[in-house]
N, C-alpha and C. Protein backbone atom coordinates (compact mmCIF):
# COMPACT_ATOMS: atom_id res chain seq x y z
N UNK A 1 19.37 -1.53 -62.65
CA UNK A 1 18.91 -0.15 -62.68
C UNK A 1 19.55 0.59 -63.86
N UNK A 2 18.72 1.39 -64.47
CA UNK A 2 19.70 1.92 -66.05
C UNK A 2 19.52 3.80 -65.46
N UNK A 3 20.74 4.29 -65.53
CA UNK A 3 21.71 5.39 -65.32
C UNK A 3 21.65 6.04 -66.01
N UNK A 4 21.68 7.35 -65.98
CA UNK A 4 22.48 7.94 -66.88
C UNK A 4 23.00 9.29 -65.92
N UNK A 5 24.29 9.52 -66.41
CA UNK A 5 25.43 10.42 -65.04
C UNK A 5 25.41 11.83 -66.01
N UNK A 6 25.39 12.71 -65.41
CA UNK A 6 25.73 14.09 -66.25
C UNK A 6 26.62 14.93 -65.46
N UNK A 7 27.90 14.97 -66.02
CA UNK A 7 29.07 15.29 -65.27
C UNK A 7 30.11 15.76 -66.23
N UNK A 8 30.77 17.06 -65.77
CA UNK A 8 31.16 17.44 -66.98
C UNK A 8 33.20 17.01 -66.93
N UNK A 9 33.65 16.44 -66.07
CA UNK A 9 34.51 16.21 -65.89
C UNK A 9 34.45 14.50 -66.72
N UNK A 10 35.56 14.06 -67.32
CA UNK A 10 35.23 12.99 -68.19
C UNK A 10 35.89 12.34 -67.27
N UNK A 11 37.41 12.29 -66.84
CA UNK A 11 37.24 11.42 -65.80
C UNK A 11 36.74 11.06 -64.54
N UNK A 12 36.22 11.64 -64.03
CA UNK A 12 35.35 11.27 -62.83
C UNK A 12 33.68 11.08 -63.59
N UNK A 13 33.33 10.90 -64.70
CA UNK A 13 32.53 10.78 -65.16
C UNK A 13 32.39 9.23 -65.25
N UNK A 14 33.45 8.68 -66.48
CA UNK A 14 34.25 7.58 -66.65
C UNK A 14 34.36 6.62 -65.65
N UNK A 15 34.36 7.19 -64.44
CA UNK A 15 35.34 6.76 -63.40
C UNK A 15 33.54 5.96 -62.79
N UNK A 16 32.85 7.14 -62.91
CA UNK A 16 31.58 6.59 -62.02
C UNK A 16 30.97 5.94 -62.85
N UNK A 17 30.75 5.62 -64.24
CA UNK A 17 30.10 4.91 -64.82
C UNK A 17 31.08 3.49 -64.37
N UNK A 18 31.97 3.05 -64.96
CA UNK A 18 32.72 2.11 -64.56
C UNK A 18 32.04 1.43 -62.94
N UNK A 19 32.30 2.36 -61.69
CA UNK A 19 31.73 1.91 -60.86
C UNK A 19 30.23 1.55 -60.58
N UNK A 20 29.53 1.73 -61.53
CA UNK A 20 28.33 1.53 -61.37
C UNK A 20 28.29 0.48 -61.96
N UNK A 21 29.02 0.19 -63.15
CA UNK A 21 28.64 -1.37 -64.04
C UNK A 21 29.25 -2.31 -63.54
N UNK A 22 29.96 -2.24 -63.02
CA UNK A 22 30.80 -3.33 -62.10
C UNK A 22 30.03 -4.01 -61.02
N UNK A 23 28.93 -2.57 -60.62
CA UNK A 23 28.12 -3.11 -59.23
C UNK A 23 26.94 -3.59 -59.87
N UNK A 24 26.27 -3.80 -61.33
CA UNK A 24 25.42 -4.60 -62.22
C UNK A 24 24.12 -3.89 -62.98
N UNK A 25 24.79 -2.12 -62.72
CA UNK A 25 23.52 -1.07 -63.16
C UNK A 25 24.03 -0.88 -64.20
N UNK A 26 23.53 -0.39 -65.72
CA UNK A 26 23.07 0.09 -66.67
C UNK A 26 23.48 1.29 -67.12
N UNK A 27 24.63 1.64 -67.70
CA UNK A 27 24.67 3.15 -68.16
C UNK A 27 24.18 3.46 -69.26
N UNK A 28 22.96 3.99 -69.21
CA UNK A 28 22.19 4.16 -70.83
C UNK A 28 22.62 5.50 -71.33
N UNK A 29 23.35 6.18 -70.77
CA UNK A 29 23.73 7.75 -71.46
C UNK A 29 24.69 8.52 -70.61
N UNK A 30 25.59 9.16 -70.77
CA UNK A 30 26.48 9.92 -70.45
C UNK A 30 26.03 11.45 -70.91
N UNK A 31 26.77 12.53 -70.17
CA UNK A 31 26.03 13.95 -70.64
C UNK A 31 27.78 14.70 -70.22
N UNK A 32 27.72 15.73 -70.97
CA UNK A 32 28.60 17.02 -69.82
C UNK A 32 27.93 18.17 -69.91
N UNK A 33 27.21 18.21 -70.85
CA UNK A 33 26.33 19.52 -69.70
C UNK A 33 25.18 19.84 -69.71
N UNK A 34 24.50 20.95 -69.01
CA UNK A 34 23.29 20.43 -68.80
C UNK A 34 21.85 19.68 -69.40
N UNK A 35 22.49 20.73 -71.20
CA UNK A 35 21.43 20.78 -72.35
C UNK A 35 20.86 19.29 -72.94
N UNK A 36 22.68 18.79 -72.91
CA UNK A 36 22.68 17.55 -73.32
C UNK A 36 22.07 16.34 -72.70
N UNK A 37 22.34 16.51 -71.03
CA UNK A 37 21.41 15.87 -70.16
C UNK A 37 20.54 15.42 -70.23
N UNK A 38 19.46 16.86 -70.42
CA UNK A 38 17.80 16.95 -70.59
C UNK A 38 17.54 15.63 -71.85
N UNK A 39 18.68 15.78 -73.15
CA UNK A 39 18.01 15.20 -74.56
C UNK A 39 18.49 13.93 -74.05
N UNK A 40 19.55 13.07 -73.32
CA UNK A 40 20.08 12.00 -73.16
C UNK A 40 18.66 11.58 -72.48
N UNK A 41 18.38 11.85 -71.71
CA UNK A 41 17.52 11.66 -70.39
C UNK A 41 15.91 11.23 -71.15
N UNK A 42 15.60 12.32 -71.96
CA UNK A 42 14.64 12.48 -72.56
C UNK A 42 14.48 11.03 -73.45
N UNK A 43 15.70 10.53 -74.40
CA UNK A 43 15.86 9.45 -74.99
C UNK A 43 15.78 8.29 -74.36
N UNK A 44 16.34 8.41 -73.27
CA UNK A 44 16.73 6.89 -72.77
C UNK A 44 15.67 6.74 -71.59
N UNK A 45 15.18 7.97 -70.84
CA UNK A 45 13.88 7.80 -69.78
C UNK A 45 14.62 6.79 -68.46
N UNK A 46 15.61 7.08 -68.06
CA UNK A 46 16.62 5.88 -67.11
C UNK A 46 15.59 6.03 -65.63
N UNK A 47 16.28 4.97 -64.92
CA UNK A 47 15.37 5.24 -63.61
C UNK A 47 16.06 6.17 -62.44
N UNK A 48 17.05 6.28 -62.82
CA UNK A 48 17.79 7.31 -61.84
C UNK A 48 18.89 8.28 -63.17
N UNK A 49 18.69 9.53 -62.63
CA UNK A 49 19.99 10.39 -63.16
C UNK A 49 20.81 11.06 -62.08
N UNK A 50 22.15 10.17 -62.40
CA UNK A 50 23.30 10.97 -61.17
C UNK A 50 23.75 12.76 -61.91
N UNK A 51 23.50 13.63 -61.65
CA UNK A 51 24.23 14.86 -61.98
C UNK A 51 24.92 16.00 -60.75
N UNK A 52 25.88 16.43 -61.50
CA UNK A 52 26.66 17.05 -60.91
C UNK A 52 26.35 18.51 -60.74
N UNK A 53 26.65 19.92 -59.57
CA UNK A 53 25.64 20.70 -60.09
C UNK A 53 26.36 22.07 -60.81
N UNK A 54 27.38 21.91 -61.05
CA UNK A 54 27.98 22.94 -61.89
C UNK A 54 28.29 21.77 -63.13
N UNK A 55 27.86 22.67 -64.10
CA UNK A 55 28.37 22.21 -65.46
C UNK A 55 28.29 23.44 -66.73
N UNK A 56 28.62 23.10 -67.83
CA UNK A 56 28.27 24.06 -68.92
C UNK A 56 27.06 23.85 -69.06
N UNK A 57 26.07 24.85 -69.78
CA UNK A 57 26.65 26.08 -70.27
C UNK A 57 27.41 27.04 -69.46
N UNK A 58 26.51 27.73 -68.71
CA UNK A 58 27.47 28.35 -67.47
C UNK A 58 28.33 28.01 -66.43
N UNK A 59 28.21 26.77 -65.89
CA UNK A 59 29.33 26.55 -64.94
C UNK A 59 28.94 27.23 -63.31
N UNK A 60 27.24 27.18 -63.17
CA UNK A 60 27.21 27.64 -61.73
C UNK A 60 26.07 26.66 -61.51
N UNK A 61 25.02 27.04 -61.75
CA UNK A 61 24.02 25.83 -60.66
C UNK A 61 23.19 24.94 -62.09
N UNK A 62 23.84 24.88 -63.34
CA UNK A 62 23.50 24.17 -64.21
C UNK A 62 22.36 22.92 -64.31
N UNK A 63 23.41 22.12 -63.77
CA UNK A 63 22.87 21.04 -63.25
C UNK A 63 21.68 21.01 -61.81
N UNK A 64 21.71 21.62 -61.54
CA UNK A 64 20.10 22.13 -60.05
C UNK A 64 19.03 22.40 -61.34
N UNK A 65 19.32 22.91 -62.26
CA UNK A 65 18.17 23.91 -62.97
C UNK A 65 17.69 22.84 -63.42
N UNK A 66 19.01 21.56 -64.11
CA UNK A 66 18.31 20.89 -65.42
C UNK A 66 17.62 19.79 -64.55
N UNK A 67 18.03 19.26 -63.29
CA UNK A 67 17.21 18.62 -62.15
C UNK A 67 15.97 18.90 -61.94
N UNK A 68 15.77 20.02 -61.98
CA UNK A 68 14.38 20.23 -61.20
C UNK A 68 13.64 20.10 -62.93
N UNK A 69 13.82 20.66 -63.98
CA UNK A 69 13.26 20.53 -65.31
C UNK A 69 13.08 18.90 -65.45
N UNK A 70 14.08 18.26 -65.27
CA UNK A 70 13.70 16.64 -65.02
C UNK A 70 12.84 16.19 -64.48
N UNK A 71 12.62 16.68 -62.86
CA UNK A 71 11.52 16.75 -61.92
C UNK A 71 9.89 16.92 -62.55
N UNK A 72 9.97 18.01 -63.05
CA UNK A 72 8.83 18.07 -63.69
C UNK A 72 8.71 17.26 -65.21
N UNK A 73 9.49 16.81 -65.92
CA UNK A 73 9.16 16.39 -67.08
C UNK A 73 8.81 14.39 -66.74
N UNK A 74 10.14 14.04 -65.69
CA UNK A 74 10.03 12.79 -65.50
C UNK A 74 10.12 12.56 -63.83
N UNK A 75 8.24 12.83 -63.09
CA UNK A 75 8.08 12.70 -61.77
C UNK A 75 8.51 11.12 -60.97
N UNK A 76 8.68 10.27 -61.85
CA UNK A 76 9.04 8.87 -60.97
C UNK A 76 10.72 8.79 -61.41
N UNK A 77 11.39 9.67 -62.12
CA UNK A 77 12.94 8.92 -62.15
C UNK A 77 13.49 9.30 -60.57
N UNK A 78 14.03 8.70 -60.30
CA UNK A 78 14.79 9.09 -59.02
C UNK A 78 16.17 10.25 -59.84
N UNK A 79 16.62 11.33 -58.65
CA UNK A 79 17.60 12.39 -58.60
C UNK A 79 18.76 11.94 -57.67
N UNK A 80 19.50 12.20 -58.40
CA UNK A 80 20.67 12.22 -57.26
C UNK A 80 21.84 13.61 -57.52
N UNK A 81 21.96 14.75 -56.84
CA UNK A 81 23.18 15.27 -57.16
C UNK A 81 23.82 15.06 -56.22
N UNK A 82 25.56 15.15 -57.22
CA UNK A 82 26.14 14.89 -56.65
C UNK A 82 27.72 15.40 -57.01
N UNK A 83 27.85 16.28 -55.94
CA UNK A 83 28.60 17.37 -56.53
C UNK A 83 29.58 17.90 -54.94
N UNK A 84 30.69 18.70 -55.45
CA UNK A 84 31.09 19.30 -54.62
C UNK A 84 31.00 20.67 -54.24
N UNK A 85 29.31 21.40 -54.55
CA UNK A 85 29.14 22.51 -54.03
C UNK A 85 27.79 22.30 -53.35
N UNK A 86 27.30 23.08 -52.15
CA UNK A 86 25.67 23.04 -51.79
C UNK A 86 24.85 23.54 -52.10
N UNK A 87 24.04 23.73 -52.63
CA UNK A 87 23.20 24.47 -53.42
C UNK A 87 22.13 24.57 -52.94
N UNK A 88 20.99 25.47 -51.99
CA UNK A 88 20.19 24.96 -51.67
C UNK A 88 18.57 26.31 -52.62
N UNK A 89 18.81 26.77 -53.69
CA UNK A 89 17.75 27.46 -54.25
C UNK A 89 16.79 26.80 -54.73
N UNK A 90 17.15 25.35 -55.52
CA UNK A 90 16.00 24.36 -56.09
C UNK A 90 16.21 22.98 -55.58
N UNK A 91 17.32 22.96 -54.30
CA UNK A 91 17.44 21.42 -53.64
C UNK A 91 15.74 21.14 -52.99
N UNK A 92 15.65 22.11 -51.40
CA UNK A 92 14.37 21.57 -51.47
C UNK A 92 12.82 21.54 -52.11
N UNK A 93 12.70 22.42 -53.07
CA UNK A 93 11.74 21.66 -54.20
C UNK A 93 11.73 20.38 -54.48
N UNK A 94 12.80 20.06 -55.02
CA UNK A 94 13.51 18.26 -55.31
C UNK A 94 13.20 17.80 -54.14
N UNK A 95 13.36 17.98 -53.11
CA UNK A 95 13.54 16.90 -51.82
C UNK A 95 11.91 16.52 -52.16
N UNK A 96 10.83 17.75 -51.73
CA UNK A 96 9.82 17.60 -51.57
C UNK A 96 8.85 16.44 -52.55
N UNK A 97 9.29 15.83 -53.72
CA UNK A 97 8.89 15.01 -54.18
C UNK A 97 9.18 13.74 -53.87
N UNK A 98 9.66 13.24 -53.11
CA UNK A 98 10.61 12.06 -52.94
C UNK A 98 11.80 11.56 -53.94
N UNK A 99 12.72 10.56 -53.68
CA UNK A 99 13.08 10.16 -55.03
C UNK A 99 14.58 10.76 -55.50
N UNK A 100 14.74 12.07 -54.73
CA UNK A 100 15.66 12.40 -54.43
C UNK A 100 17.00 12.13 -53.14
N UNK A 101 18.23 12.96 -54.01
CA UNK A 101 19.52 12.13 -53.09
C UNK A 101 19.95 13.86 -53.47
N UNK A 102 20.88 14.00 -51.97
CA UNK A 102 22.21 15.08 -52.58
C UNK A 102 23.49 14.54 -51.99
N UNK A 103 24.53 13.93 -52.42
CA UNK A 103 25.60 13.93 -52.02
C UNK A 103 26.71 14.33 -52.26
N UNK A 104 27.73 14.58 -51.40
CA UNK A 104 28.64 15.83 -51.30
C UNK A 104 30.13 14.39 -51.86
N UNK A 105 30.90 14.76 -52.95
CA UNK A 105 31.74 13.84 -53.66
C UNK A 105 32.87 13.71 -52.53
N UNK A 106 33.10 14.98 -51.74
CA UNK A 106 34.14 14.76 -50.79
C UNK A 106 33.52 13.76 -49.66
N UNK A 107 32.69 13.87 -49.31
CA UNK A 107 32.49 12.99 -47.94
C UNK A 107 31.85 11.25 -48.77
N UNK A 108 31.86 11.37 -49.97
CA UNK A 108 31.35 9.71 -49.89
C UNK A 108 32.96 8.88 -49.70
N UNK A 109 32.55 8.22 -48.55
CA UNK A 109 33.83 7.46 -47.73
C UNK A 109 33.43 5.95 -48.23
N UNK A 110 32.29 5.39 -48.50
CA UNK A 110 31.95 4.05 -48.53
C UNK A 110 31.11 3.06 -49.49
N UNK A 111 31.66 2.98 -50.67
CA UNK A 111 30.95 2.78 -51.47
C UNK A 111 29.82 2.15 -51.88
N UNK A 112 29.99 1.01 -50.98
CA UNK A 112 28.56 0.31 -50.18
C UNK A 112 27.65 1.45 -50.07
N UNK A 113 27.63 1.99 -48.73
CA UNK A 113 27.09 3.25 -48.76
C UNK A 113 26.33 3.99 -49.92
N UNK A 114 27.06 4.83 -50.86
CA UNK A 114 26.91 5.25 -51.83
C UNK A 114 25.87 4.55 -52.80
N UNK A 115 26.56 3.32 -53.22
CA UNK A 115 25.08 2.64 -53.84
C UNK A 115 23.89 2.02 -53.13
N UNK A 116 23.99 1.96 -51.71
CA UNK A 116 22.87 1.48 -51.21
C UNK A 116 21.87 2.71 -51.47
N UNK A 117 22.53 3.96 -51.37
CA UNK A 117 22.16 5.23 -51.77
C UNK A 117 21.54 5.70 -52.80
N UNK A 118 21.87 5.13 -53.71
CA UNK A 118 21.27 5.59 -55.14
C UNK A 118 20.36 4.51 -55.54
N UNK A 119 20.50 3.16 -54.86
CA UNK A 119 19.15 2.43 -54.87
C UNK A 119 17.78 3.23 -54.28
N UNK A 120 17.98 3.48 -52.87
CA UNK A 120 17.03 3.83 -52.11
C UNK A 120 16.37 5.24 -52.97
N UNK A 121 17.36 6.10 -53.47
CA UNK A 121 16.63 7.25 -54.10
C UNK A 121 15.33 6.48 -55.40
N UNK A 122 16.24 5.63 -56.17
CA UNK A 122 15.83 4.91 -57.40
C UNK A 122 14.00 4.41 -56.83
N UNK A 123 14.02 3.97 -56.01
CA UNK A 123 13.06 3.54 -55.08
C UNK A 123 12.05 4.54 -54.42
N UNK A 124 12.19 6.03 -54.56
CA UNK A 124 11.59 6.91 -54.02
C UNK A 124 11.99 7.72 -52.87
N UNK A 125 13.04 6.73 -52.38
CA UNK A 125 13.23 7.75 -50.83
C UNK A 125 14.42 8.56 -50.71
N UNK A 126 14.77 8.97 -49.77
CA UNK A 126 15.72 9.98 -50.14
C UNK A 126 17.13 9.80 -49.75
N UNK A 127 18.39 10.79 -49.92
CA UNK A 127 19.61 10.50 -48.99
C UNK A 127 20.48 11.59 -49.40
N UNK A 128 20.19 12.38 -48.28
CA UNK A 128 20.96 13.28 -48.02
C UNK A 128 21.92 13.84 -46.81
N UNK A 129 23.59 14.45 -47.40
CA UNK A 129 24.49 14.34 -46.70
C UNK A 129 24.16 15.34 -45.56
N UNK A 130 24.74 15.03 -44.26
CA UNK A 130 24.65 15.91 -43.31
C UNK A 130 24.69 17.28 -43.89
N UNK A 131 25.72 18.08 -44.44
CA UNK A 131 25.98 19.22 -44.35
C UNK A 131 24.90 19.79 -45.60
N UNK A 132 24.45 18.87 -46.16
CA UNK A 132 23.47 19.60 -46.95
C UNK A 132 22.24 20.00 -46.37
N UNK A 133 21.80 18.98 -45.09
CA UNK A 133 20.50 18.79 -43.99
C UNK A 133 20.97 20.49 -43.03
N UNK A 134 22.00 20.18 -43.33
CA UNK A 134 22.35 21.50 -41.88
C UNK A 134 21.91 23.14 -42.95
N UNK A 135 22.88 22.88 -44.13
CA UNK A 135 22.83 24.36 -44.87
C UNK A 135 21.24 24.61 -45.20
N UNK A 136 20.59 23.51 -45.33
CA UNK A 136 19.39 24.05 -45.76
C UNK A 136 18.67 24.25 -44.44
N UNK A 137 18.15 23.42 -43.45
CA UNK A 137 17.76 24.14 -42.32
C UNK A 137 18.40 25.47 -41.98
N UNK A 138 19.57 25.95 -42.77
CA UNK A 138 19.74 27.19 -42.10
C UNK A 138 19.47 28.66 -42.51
N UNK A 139 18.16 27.80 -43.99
CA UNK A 139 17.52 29.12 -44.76
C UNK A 139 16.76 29.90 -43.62
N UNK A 140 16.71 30.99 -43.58
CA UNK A 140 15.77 31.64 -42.77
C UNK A 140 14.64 31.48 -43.20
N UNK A 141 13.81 30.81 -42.12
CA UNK A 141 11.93 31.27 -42.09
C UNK A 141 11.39 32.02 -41.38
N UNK A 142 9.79 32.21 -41.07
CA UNK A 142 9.78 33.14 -40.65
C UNK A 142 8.73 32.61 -38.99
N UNK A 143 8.70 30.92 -39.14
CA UNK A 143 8.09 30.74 -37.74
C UNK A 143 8.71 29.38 -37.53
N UNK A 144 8.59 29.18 -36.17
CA UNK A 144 9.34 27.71 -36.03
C UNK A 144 8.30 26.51 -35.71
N UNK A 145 7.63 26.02 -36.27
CA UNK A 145 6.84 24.71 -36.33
C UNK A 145 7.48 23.64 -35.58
N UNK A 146 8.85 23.93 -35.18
CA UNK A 146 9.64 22.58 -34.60
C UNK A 146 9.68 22.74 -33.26
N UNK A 147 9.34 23.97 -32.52
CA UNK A 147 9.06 24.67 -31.31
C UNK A 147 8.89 23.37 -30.45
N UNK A 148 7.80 22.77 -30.39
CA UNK A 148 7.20 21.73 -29.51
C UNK A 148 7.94 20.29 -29.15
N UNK A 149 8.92 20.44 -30.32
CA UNK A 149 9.85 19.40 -30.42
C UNK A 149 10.69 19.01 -29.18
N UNK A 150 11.10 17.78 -28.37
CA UNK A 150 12.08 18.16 -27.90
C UNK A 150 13.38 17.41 -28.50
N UNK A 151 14.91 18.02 -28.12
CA UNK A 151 16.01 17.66 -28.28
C UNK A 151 16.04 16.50 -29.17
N UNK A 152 15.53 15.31 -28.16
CA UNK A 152 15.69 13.96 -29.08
C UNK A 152 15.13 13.67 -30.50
N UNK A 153 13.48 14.42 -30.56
CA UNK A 153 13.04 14.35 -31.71
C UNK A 153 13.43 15.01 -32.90
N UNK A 154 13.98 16.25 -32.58
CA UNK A 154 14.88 17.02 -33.40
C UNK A 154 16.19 16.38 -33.99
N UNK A 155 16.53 15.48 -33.57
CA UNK A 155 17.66 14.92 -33.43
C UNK A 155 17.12 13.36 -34.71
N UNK A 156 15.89 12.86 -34.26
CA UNK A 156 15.39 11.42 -35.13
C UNK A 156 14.99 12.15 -36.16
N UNK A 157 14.66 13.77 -36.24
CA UNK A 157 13.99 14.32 -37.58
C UNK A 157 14.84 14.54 -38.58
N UNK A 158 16.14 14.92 -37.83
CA UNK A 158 17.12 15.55 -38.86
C UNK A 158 17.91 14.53 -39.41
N UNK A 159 17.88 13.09 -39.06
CA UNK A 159 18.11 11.78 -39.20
C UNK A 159 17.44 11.41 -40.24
N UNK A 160 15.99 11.44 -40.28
CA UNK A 160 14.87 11.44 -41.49
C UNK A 160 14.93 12.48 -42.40
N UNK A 161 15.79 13.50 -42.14
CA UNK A 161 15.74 14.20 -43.45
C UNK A 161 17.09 14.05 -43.73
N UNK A 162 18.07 13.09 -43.68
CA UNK A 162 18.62 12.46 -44.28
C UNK A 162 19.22 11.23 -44.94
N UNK A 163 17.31 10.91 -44.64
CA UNK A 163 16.81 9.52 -45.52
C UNK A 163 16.95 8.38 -44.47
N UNK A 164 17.31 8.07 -43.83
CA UNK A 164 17.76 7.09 -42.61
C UNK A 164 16.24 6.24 -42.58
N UNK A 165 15.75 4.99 -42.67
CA UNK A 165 14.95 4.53 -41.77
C UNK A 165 15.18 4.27 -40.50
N UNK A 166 13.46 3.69 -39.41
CA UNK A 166 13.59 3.92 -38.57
C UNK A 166 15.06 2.98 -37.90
N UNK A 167 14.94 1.93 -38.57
CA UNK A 167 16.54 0.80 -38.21
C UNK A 167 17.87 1.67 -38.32
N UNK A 168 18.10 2.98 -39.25
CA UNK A 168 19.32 3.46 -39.18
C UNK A 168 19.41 4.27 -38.14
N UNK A 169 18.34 5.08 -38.13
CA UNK A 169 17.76 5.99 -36.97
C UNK A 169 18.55 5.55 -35.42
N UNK A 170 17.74 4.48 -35.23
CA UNK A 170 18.32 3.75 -33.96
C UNK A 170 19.82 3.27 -34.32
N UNK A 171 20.46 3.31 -35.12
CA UNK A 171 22.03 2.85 -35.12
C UNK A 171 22.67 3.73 -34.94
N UNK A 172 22.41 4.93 -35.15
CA UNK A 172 23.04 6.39 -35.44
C UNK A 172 22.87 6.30 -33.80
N UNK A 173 22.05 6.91 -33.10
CA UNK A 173 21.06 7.17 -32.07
C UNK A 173 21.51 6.09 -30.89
N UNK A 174 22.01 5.25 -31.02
CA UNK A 174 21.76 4.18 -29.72
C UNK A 174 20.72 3.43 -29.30
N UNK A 175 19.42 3.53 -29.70
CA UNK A 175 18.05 3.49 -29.54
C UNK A 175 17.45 2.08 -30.22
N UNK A 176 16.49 1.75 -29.70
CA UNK A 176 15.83 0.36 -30.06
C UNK A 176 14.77 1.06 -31.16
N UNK A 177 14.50 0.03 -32.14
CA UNK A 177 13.11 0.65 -33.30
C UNK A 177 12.21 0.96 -32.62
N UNK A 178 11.76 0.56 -31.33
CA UNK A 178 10.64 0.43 -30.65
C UNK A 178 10.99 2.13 -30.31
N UNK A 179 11.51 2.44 -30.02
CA UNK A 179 11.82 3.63 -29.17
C UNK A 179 12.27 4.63 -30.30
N UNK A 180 12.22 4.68 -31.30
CA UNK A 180 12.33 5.54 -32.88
C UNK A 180 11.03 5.49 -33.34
N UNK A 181 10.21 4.34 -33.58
CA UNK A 181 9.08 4.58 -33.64
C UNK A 181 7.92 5.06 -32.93
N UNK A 182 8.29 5.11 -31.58
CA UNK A 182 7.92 6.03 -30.45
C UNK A 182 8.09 7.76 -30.74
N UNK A 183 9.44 8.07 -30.96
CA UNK A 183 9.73 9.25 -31.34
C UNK A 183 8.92 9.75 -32.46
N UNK A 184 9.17 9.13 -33.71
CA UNK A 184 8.58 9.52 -34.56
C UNK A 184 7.38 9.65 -34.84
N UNK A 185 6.39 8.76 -33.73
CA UNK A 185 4.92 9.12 -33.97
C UNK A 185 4.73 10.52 -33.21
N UNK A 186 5.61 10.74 -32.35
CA UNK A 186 5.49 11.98 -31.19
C UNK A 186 5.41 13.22 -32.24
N UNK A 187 6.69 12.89 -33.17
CA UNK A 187 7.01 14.41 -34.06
C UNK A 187 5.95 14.20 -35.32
N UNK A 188 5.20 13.45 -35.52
CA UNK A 188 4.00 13.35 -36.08
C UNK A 188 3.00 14.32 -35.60
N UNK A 189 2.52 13.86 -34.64
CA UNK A 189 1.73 14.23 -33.32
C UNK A 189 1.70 16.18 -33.07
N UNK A 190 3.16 16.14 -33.08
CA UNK A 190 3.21 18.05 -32.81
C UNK A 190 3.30 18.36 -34.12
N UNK A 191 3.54 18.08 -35.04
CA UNK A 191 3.72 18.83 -36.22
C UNK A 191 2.11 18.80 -37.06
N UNK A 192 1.65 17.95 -36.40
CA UNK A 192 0.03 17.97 -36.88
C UNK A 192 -0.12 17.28 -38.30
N UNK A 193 0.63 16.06 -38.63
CA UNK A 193 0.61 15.38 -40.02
C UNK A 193 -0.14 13.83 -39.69
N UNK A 194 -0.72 13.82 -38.67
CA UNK A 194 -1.28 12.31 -38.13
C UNK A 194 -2.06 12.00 -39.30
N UNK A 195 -2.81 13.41 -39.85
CA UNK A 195 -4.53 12.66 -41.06
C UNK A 195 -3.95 12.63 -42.12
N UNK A 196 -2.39 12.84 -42.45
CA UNK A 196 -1.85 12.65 -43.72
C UNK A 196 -1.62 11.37 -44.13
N UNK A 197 -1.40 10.50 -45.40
CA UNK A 197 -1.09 9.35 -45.89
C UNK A 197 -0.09 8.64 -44.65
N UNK A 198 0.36 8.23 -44.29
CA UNK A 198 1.03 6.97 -43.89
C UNK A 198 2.46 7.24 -44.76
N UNK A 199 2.23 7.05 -45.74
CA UNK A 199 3.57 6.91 -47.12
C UNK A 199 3.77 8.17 -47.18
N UNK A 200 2.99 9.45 -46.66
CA UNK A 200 3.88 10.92 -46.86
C UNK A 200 4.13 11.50 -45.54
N UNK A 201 3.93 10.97 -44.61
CA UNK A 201 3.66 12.10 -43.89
C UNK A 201 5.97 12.38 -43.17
N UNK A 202 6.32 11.18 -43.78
CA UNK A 202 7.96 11.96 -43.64
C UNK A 202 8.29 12.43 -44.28
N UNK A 203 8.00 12.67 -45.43
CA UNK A 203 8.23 13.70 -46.14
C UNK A 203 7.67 14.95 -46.23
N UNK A 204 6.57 14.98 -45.50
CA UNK A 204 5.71 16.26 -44.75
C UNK A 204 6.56 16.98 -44.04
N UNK A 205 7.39 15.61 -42.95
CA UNK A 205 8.12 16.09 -42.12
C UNK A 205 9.13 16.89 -42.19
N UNK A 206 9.76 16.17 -43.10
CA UNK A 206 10.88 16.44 -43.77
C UNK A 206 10.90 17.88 -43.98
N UNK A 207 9.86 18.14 -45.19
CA UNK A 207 9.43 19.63 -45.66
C UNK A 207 9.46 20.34 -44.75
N UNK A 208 8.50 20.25 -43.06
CA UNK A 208 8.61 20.88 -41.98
C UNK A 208 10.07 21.45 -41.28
N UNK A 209 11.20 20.77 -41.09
CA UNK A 209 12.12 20.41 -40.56
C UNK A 209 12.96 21.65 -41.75
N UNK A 210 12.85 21.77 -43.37
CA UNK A 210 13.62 22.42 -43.80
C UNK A 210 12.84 23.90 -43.92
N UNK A 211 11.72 24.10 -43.42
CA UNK A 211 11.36 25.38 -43.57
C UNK A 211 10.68 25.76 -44.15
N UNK A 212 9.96 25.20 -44.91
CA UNK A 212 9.21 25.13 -46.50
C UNK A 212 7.48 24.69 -46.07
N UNK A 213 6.96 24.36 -45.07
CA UNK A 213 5.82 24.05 -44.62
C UNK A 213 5.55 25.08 -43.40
């Protein structure tokens, strides 16, 4: 997989390129801030860009802005931020395409983990940390679509909107696939996404679940 990290700290920059080539991915460009990003990115066209979301020029949601400008310039690279603030003004836009990741630098505990992580984004799907799933469900909307839901399904949704298939689903959960895929056709079912694609309709969900549908 060929990389490129935009992070304005050089050693933890350093630090993550290193760990990525070790695990057999590609660092085609390095950035520290956002501007530079866009032209690295632009040059090298990588299949995933890890960025961080404060960087220069300003030093506040830098990196969110130059993400979503990525988003639109290059719709199949996979996103990953990955940062130690939450940001949620242009996170779910990003979610809503697939392809995207947000992870929080303090809670990655497992590095396994982590790159199984930035594969799966690379790949289209998503992975995002609990507390980012929580802050953004906690934008105010103005009706609740999840009403019909009960407990458990609320519970396998907010699981899926942080990328989980149905196999993690049930590991998290206690639950057999048989009985996740049960659930999940249910929260299909009330949310009214049955005549949608097959390949979107969790990310329909998803969208539903953060407020944005």
């Amino acid at each position: 997989m060929r990389i490129v990290i935009g992070e304005d700290s050089a050693l933890f920059r350093e630090g993550l390129a290193r760990l990525l080539a070790d695990a057999g991915h590609e660092i085609v460009g390095r950035a520290g801030d956002a501007v530079a990003l866009v032209t690295v990115v632009g040059e090298t066209e990588p299949d995933l860009a890890v960025i961080d979301i404060r960087m220069p020029p300003d030093n506040t949601d830098d990196g969110a802005r130059a993400a979503r400008q990525l988003r639109t310039s290059y719709p199949e690279m996979g996103i990953v931020l990955l940062s130690q603030h939450i940001e949620t003004r242009h996170s779910v836009d990003l979610v809503s395409g697939g392809g995207f990741g947000y992870l929080l630098k303090d809670r990655v505990l497992d590095v396994d983990e982590f790159l199984d992580a930035l594969t799966r984004v690379a790949a289209g799907g998503s992975a995002l940390d609990p507390e980012v799933v929580g802050r953004l469900i906690g934008r105010p909307h103005s009706d609740d679509r999840l009403a019909p839901l009960t407990p458990r399904e609320r519970e396998v949704l907010a699981l899926m909107a942080e990328g989980c298939t149905n196999v993690g689903i049930g590991r998290r959960l206690w639950l057999t696939e048989r009985t996740v895929e049960t659930h999940v056709g249910s929260i299909m079912a009330k949310l009214g996404l049955v005549s949608n694609p097959v390949d979107h309709r969790r990310v329909l969900a998803v969208l539903t679940y953060l407020g944005q549908q």
